[in-house]
C-alpha atoms as a PDB file:
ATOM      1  CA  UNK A   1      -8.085 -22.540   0.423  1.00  0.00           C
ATOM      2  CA  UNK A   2      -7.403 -24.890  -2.375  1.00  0.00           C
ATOM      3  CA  UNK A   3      -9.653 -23.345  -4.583  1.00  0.00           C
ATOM      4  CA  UNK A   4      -8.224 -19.725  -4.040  1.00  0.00           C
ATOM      5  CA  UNK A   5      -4.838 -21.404  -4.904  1.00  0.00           C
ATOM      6  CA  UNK A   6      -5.416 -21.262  -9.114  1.00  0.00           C
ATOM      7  CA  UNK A   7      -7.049 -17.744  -8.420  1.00  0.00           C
ATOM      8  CA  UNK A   8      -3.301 -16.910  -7.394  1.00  0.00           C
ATOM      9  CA  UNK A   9      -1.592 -18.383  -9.451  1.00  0.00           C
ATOM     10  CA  UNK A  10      -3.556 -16.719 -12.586  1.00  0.00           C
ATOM     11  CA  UNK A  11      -2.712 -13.136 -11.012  1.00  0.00           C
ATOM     12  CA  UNK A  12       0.818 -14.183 -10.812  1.00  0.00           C
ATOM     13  CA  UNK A  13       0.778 -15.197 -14.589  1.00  0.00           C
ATOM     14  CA  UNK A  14      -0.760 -11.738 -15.397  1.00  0.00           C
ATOM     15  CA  UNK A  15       2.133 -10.093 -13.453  1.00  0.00           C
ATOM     16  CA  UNK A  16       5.086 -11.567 -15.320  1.00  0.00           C
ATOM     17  CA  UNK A  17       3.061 -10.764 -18.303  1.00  0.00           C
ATOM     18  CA  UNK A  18       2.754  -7.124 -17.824  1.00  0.00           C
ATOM     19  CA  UNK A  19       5.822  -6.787 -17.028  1.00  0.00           C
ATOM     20  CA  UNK A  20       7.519  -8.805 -20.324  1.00  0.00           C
ATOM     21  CA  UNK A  21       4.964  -6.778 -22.204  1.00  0.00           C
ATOM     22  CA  UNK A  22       6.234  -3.597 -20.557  1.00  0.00           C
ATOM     23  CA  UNK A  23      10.327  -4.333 -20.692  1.00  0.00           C
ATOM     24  CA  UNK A  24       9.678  -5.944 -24.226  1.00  0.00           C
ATOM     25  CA  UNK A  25      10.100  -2.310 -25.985  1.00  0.00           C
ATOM     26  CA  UNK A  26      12.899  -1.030 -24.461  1.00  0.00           C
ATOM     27  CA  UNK A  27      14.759  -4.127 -24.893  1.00  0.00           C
ATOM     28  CA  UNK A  28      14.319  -4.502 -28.897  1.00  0.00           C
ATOM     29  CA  UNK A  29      15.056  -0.708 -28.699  1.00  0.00           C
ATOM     30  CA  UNK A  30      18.218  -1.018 -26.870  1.00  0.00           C
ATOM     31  CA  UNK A  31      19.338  -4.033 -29.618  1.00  0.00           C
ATOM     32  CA  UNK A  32      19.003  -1.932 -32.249  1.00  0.00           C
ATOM     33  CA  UNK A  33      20.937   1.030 -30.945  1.00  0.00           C
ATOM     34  CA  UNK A  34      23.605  -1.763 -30.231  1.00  0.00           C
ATOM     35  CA  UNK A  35      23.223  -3.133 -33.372  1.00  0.00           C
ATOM     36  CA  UNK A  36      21.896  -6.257 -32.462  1.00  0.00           C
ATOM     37  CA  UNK A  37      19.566  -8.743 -33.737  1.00  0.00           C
ATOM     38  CA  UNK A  38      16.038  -9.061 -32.571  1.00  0.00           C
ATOM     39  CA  UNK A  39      14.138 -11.884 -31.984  1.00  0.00           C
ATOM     40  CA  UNK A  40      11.473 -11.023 -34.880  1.00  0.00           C
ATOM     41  CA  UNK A  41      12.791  -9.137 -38.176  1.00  0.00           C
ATOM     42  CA  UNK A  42      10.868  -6.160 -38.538  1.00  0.00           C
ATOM     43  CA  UNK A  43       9.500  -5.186 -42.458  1.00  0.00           C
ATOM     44  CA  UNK A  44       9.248  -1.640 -42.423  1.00  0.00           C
ATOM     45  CA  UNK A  45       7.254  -0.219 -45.285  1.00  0.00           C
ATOM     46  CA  UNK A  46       7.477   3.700 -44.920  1.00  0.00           C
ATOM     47  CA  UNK A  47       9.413   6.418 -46.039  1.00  0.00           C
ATOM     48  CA  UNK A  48      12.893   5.835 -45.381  1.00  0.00           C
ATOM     49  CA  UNK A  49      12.442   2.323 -43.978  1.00  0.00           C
ATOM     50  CA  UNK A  50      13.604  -0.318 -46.511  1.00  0.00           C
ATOM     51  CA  UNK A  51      13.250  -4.067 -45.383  1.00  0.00           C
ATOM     52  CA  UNK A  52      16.164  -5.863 -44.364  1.00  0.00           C
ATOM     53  CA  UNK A  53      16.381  -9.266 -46.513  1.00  0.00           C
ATOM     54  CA  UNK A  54      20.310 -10.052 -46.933  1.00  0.00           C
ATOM     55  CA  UNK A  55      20.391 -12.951 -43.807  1.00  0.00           C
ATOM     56  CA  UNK A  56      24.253 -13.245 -42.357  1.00  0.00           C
ATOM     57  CA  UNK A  57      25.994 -16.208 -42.529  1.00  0.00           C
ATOM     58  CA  UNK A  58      27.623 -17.541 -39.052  1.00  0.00           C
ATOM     59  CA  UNK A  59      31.696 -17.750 -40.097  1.00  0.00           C
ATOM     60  CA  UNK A  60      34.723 -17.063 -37.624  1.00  0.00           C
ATOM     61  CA  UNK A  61      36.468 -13.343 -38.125  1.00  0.00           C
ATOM     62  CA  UNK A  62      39.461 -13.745 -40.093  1.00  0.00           C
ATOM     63  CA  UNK A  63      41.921 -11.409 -40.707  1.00  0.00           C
ATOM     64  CA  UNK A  64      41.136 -11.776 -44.535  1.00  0.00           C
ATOM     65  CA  UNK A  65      37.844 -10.940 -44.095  1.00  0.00           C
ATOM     66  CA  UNK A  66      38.926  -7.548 -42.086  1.00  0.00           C
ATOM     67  CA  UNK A  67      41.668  -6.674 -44.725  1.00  0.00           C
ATOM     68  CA  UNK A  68      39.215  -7.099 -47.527  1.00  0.00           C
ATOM     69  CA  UNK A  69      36.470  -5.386 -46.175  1.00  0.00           C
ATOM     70  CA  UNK A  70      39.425  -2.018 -45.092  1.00  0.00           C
ATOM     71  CA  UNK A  71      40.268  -2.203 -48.685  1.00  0.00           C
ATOM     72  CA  UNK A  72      36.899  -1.415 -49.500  1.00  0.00           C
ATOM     73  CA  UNK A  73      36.997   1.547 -47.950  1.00  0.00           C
ATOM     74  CA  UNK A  74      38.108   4.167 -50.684  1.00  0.00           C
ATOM     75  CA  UNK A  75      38.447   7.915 -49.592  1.00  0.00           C
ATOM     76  CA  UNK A  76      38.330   9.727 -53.512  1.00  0.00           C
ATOM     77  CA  UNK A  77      40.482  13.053 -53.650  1.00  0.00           C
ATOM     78  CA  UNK A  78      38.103  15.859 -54.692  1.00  0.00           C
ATOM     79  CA  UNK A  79      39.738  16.401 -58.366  1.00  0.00           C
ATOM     80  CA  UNK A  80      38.107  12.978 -58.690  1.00  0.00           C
ATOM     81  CA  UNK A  81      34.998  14.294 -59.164  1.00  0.00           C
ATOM     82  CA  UNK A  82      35.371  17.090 -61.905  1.00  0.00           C
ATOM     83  CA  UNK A  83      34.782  19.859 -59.445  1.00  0.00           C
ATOM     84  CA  UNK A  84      37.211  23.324 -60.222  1.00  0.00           C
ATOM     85  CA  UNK A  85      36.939  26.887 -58.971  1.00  0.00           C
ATOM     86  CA  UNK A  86      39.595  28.021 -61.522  1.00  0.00           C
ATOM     87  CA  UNK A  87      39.003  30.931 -63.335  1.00  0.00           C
ATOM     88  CA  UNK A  88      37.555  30.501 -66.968  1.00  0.00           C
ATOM     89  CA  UNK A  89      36.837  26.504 -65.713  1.00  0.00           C
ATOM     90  CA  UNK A  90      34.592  26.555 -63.208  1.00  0.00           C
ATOM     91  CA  UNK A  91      32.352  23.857 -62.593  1.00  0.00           C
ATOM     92  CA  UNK A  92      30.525  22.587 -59.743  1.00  0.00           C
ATOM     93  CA  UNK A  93      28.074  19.875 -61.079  1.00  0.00           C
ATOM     94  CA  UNK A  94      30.581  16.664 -59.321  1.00  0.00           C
ATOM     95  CA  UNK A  95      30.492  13.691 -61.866  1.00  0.00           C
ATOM     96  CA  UNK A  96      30.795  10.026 -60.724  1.00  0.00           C
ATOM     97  CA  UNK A  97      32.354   7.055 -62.493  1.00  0.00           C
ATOM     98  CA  UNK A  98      33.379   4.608 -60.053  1.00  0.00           C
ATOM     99  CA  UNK A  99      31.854   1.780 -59.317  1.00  0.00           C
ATOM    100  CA  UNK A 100      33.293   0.043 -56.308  1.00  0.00           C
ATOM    101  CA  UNK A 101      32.373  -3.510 -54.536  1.00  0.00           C
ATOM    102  CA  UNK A 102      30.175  -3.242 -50.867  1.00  0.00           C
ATOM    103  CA  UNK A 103      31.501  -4.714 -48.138  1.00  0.00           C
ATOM    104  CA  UNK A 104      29.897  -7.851 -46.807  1.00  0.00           C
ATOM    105  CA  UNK A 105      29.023  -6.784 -43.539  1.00  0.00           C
ATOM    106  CA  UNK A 106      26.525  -9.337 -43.261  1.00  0.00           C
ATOM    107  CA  UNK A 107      29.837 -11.877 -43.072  1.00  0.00           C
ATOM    108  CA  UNK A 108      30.830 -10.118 -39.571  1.00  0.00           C
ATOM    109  CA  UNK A 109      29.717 -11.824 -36.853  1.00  0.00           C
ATOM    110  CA  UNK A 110      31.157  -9.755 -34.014  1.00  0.00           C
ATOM    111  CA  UNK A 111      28.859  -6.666 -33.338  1.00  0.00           C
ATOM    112  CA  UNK A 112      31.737  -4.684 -32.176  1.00  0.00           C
ATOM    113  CA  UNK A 113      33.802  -4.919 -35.719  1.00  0.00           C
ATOM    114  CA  UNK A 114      31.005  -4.909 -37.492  1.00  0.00           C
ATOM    115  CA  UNK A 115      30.039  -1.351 -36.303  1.00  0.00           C
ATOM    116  CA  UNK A 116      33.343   0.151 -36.647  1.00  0.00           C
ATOM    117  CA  UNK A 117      34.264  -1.270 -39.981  1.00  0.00           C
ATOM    118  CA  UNK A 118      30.250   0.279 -41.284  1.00  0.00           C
ATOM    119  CA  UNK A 119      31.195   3.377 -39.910  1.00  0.00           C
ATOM    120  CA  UNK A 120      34.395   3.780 -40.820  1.00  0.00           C
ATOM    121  CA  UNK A 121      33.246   3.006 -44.365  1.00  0.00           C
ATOM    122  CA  UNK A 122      30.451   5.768 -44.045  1.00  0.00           C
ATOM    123  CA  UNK A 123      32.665   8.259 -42.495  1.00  0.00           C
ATOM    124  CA  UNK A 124      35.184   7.711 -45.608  1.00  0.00           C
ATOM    125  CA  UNK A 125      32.755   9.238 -48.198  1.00  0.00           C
ATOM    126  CA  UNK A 126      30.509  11.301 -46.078  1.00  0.00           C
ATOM    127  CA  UNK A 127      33.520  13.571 -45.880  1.00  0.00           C
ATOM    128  CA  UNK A 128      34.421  12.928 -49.264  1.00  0.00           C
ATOM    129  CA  UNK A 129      31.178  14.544 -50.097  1.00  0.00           C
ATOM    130  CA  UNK A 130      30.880  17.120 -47.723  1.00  0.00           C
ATOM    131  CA  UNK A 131      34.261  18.187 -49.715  1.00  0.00           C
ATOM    132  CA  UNK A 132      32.197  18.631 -53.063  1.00  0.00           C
ATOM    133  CA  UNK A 133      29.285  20.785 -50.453  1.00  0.00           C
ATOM    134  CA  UNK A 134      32.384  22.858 -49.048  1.00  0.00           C
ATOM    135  CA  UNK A 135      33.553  23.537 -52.478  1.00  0.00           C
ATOM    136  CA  UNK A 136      30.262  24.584 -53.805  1.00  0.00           C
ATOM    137  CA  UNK A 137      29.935  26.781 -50.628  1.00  0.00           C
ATOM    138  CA  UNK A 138      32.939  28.837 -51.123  1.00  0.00           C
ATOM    139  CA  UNK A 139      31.937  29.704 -54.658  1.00  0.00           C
ATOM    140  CA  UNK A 140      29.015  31.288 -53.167  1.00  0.00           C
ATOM    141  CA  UNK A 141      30.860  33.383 -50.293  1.00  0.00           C
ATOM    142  CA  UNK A 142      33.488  34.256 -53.449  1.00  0.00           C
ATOM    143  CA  UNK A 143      30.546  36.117 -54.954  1.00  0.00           C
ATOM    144  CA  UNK A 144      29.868  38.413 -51.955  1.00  0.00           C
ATOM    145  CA  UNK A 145      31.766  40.841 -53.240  1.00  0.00           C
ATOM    146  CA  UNK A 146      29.227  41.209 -56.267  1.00  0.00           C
ATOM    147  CA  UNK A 147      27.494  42.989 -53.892  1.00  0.00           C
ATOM    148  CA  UNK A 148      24.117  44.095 -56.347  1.00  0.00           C
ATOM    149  CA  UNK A 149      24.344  41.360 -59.056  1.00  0.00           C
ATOM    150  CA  UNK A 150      26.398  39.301 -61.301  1.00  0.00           C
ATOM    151  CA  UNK A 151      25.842  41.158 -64.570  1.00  0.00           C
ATOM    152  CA  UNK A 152      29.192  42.321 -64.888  1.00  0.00           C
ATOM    153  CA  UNK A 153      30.570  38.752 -64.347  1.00  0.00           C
ATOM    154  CA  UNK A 154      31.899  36.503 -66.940  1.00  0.00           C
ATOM    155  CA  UNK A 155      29.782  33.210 -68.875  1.00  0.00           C
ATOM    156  CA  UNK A 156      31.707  31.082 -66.480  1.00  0.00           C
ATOM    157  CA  UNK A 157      30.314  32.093 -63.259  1.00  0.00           C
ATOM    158  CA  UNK A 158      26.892  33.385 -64.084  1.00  0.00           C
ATOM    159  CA  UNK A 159      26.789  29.623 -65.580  1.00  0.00           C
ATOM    160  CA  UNK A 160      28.016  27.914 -62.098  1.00  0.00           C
ATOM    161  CA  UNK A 161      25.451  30.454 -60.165  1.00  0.00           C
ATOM    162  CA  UNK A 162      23.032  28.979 -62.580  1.00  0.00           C
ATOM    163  CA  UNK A 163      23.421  25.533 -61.947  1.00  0.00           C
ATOM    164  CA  UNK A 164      23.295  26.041 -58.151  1.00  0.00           C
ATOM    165  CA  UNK A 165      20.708  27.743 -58.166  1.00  0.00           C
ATOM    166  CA  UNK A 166      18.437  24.533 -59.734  1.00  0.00           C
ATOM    167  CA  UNK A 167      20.196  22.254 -57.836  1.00  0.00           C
ATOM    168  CA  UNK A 168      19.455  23.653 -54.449  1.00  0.00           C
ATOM    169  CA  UNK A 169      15.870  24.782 -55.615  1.00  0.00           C
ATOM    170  CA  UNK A 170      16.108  28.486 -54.987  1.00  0.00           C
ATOM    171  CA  UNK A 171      13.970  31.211 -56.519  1.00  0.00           C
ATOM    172  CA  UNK A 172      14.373  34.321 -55.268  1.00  0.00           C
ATOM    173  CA  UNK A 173      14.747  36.962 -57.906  1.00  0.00           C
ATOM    174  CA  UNK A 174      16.981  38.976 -56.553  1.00  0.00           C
ATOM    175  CA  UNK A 175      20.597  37.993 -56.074  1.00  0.00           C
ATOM    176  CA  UNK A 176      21.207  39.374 -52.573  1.00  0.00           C
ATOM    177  CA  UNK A 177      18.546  36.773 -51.731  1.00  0.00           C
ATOM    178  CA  UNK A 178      19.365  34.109 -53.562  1.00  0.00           C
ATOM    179  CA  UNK A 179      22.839  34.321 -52.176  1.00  0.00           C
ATOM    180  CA  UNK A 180      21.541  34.063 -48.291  1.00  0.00           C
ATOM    181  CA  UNK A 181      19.794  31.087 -49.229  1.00  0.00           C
ATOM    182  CA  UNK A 182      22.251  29.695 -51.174  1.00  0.00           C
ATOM    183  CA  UNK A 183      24.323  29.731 -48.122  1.00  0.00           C
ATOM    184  CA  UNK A 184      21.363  28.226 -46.089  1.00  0.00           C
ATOM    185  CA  UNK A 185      21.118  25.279 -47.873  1.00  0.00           C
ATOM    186  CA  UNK A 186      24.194  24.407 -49.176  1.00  0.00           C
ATOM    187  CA  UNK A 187      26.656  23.447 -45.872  1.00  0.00           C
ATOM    188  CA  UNK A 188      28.188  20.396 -44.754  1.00  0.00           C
ATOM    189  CA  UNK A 189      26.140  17.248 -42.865  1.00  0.00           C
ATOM    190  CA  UNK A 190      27.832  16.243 -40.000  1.00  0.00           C
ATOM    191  CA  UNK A 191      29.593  12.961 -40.077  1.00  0.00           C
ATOM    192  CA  UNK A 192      28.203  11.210 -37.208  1.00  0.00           C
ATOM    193  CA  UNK A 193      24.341  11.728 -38.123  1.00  0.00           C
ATOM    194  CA  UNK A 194      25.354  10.720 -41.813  1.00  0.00           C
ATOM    195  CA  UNK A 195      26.678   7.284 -39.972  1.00  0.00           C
ATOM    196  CA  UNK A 196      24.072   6.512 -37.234  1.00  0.00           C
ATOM    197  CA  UNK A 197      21.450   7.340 -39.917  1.00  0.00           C
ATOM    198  CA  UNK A 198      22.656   5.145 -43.050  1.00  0.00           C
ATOM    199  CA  UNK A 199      23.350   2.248 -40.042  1.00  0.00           C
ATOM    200  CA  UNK A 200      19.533   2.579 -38.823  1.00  0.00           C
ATOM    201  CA  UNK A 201      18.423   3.193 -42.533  1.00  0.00           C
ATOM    202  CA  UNK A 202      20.387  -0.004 -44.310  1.00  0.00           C
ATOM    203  CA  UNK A 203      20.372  -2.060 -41.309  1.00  0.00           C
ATOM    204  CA  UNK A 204      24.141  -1.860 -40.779  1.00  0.00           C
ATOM    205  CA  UNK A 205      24.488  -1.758 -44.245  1.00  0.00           C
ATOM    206  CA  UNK A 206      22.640  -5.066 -45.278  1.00  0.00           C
ATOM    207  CA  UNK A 207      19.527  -4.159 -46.558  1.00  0.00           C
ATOM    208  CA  UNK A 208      19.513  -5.304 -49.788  1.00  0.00           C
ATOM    209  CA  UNK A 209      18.847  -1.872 -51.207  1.00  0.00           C
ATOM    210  CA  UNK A 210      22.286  -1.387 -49.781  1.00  0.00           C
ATOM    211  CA  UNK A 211      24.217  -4.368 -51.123  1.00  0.00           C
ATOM    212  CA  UNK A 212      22.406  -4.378 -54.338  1.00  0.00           C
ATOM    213  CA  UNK A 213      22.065  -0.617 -55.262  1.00  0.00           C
ATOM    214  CA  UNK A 214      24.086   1.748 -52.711  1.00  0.00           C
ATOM    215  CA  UNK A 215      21.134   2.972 -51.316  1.00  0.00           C
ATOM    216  CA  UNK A 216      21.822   3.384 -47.531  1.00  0.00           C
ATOM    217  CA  UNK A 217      19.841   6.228 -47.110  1.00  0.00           C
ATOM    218  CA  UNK A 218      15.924   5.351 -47.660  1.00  0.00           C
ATOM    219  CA  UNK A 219      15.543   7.002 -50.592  1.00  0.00           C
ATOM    220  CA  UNK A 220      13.048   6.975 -52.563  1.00  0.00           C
ATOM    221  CA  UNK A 221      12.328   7.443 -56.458  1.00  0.00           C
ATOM    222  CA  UNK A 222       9.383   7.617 -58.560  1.00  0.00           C
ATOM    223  CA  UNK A 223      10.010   6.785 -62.357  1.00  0.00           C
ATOM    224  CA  UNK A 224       9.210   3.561 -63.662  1.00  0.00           C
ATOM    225  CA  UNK A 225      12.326   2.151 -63.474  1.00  0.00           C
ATOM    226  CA  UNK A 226      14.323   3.755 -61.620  1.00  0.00           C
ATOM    227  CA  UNK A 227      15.137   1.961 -58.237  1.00  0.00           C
ATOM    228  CA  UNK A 228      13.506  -1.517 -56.481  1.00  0.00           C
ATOM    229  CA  UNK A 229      10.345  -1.974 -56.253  1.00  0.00           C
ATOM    230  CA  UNK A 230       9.323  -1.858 -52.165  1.00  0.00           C
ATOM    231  CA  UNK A 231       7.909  -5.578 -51.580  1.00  0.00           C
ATOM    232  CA  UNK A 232       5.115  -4.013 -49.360  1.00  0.00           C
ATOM    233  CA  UNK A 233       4.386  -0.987 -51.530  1.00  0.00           C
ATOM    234  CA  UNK A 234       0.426  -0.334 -51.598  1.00  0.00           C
ATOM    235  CA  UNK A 235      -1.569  -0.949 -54.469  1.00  0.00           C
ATOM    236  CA  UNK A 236      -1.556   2.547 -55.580  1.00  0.00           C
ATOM    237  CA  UNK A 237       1.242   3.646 -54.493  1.00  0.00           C
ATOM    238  CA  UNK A 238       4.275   4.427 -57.869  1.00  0.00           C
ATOM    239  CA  UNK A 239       7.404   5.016 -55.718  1.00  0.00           C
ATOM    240  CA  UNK A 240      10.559   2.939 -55.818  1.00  0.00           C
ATOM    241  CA  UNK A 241      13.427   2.688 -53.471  1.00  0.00           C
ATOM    242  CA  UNK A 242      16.048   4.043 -55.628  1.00  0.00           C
ATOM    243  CA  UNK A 243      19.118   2.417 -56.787  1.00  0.00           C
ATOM    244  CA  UNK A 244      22.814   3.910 -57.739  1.00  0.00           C
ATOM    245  CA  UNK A 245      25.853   3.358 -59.089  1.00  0.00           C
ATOM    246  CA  UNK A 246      28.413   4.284 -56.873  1.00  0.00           C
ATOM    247  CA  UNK A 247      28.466   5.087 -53.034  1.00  0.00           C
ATOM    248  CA  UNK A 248      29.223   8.536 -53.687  1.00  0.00           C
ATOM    249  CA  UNK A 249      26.891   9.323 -56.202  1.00  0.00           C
ATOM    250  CA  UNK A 250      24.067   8.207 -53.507  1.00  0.00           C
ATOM    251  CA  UNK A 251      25.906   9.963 -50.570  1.00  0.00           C
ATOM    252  CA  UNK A 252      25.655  12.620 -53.106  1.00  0.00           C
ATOM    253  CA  UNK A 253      22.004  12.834 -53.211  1.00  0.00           C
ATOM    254  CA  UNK A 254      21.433  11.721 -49.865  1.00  0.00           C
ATOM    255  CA  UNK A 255      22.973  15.222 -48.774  1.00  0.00           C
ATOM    256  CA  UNK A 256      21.879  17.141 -51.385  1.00  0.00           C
ATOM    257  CA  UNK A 257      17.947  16.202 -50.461  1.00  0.00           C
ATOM    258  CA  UNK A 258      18.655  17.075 -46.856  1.00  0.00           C
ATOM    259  CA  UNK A 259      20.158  20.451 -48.135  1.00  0.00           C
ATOM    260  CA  UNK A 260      17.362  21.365 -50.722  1.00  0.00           C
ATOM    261  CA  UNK A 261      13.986  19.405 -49.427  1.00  0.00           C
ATOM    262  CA  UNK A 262      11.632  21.721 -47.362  1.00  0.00           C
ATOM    263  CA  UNK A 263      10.710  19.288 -45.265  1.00  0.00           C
ATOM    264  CA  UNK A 264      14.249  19.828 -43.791  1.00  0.00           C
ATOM    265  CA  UNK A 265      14.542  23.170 -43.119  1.00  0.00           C
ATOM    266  CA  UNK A 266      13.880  23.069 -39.545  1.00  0.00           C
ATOM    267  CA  UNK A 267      17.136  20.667 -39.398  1.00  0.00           C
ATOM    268  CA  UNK A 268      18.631  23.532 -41.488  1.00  0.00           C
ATOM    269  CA  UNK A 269      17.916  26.503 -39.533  1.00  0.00           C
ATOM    270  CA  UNK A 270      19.637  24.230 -36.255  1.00  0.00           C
ATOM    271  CA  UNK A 271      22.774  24.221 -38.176  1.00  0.00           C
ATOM    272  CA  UNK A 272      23.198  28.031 -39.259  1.00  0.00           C
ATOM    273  CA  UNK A 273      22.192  28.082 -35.089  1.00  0.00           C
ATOM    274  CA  UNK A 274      24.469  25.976 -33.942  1.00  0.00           C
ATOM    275  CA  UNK A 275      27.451  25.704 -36.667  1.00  0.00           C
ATOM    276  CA  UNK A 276      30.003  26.150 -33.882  1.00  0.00           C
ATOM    277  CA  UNK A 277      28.995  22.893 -32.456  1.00  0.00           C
ATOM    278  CA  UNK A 278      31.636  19.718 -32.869  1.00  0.00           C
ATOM    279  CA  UNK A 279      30.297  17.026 -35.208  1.00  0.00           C
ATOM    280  CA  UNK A 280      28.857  14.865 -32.410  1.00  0.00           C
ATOM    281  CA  UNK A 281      26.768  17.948 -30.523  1.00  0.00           C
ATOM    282  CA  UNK A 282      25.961  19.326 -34.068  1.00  0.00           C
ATOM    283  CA  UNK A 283      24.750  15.696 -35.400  1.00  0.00           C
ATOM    284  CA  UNK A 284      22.414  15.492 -31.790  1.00  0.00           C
ATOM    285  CA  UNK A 285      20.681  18.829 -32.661  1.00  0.00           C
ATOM    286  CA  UNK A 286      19.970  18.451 -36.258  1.00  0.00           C
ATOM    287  CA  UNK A 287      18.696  15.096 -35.683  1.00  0.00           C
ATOM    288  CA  UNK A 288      15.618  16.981 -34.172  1.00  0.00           C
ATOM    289  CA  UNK A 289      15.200  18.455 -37.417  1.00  0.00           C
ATOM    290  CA  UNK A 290      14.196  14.883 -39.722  1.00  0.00           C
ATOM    291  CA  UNK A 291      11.075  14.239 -38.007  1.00  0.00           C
ATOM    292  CA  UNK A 292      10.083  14.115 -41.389  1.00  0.00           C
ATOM    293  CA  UNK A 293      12.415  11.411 -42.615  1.00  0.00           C
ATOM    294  CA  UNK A 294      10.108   8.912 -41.561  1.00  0.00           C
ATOM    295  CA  UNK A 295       6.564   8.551 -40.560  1.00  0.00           C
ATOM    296  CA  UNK A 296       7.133   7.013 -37.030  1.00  0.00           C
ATOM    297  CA  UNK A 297       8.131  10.900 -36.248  1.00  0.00           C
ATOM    298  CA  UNK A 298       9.435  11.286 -32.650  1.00  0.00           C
ATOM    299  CA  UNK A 299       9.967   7.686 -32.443  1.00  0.00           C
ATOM    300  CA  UNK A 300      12.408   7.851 -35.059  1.00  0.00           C
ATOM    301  CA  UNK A 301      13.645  10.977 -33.864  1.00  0.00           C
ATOM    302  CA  UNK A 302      14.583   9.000 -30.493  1.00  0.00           C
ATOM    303  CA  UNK A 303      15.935   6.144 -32.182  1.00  0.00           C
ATOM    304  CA  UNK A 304      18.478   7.958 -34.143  1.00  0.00           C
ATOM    305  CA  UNK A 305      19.265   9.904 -30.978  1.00  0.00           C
ATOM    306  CA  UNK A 306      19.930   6.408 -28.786  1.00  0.00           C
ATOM    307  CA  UNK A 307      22.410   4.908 -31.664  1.00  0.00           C
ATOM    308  CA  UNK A 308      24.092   8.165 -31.569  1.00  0.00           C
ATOM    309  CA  UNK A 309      24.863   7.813 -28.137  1.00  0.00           C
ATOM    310  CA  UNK A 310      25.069   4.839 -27.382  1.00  0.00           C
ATOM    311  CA  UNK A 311      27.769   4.225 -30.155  1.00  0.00           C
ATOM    312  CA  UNK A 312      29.862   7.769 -29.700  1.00  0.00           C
ATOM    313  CA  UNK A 313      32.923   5.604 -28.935  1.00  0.00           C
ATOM    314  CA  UNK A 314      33.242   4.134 -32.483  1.00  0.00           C
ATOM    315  CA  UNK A 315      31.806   6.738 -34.402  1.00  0.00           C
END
């Protein structure tokens, strides 16, 4: 009997281990849908995954703090940006000047405010942005009337069909067909995928690609130059994590590689499907579209679809 009793209690050790190792997952995955910390900081090293390296510092929440941080939070009227539909001064190529202060999100302790403050800060220029798209947009469905070509058209507008026309990456020939997918591509991102993506993407904003170089969104770059340098890049690998001046300059590209990129178009095609959709619904389908985003695939395809719900409330 006695010596059956270690036997036992080995089995039982097993059990609780299986079981930690089993609950383990969902757990971490649950914190960082809430936005919490985990007990090990994950480096992650792939596309769309920059390390987290800015540490927060444990302070009490002070009003100051909360009226600094909402002061932060600029919304920047479309004339802001150099954009104009006018007739014999059209130009759709936005310019950006500003350079504004981040937040210090990493100085909020409570999870809640945190969350709201980040998103609120997201939402603020992700609509700003979607402006310029919108804006862009109608100066395409303004040309439907030209219903052959655009020969007949002034300097002006042949020049602004031009310009779209690289910056979206289309080549038909024709312009019936470069009009439809003009209109494809070029469409508004819905707000809430913009802010559950840029939270999982920056770590709530404190990556230091973030803090250091607006760069919420996992982008990459590859001139010499032009961005960080990835602290686990491989050997032979040439891309950096690229940096920007402003918030909406990199909202800016952030939306404009979603809109343009190939590797998107499935995500694309779910919003000329669904366009009817609210922002929430809308932001849950296209989300099925960025398997590409990252190389964890589904994974991160599930991820992005937990924070979305499980933060709906603040978004």
């Amino acid at each position: 009997m006695t010596q059956l009793l270690p036997l036992k209690l080995m089995k039982l050790f097993l059990i609780i281990l299986f079981a930690y190792l089993a609950v383990y997952p969902v757990v971490q995955h649950y914190k960082k849908a809430e936005g919490l910390p985990t007990e090990v900081p994950v480096t992650k090293a792939v596309i769309g995954h920059p390390s987290i390296t800015t540490q927060s510092s444990v302070q009490p929440l002070s009003p100051e703090l909360i009226q600094q941080i909402e002061k932060q939070i600029i919304h920047h009227d479309i004339s802001e940006f150099n954009l104009s539909l006018a007739e014999g001064a059209i130009n759709l190529q936005p310019t950006f000047q500003v350079v504004e202060p981040i937040p210090d999100f990493a100085a909020i302790v409570d999870v809640k405010t945190k969350k709201k403050l980040y998103f609120k800060y997201i939402k603020t220029t992700a609509m700003d942005i979607n402006a310029v798209i919108a804006l862009q947009r109608q100066f395409v469905l303004d040309q439907m009337k030209n219903i052959q070509n655009l020969q007949n058209q002034n300097a002006d507008i042949i020049a602004a069909w031009s310009f779209l026309l690289q910056e979206y990456r289309v080549k038909a020939k024709t312009f019936i067909a470069q009009r439809e997918q003009l209109l494809a591509k070029i469409n508004v991102i819905p707000v809430s995928l913009v802010q559950v993506q840029t939270a999982n993407e920056s770590g709530w904003g404190m990556s230091r690609f973030a803090v250091q170089g607006y760069n919420f969104f996992g982008l990459w770059c590859y001139q010499k130059g032009c961005g960080f340098v990835p602290a686990a890049r491989d050997a032979d690998a040439s891309h950096e994590v690229a940096k920007f001046a402003s918030l909406p300059e990199a909202m800016y590209a952030y939306m404009r590689n979603l809109n343009r990129n190939n590797a998107y178009e499935a995500m694309r095609d779910i919003r000329t499907q669904n366009i009817t959709l609210d922002d929430f619904d809308l932001a849950y389908a296209m989300i099925n579209g960025l398997r590409a985003y990252s190389q964890r695939g589904d994974a991160y395809i599930e991820e992005l679809h937990a924070m979305l719900r499980v933060n709906k409330d603040l978004l």
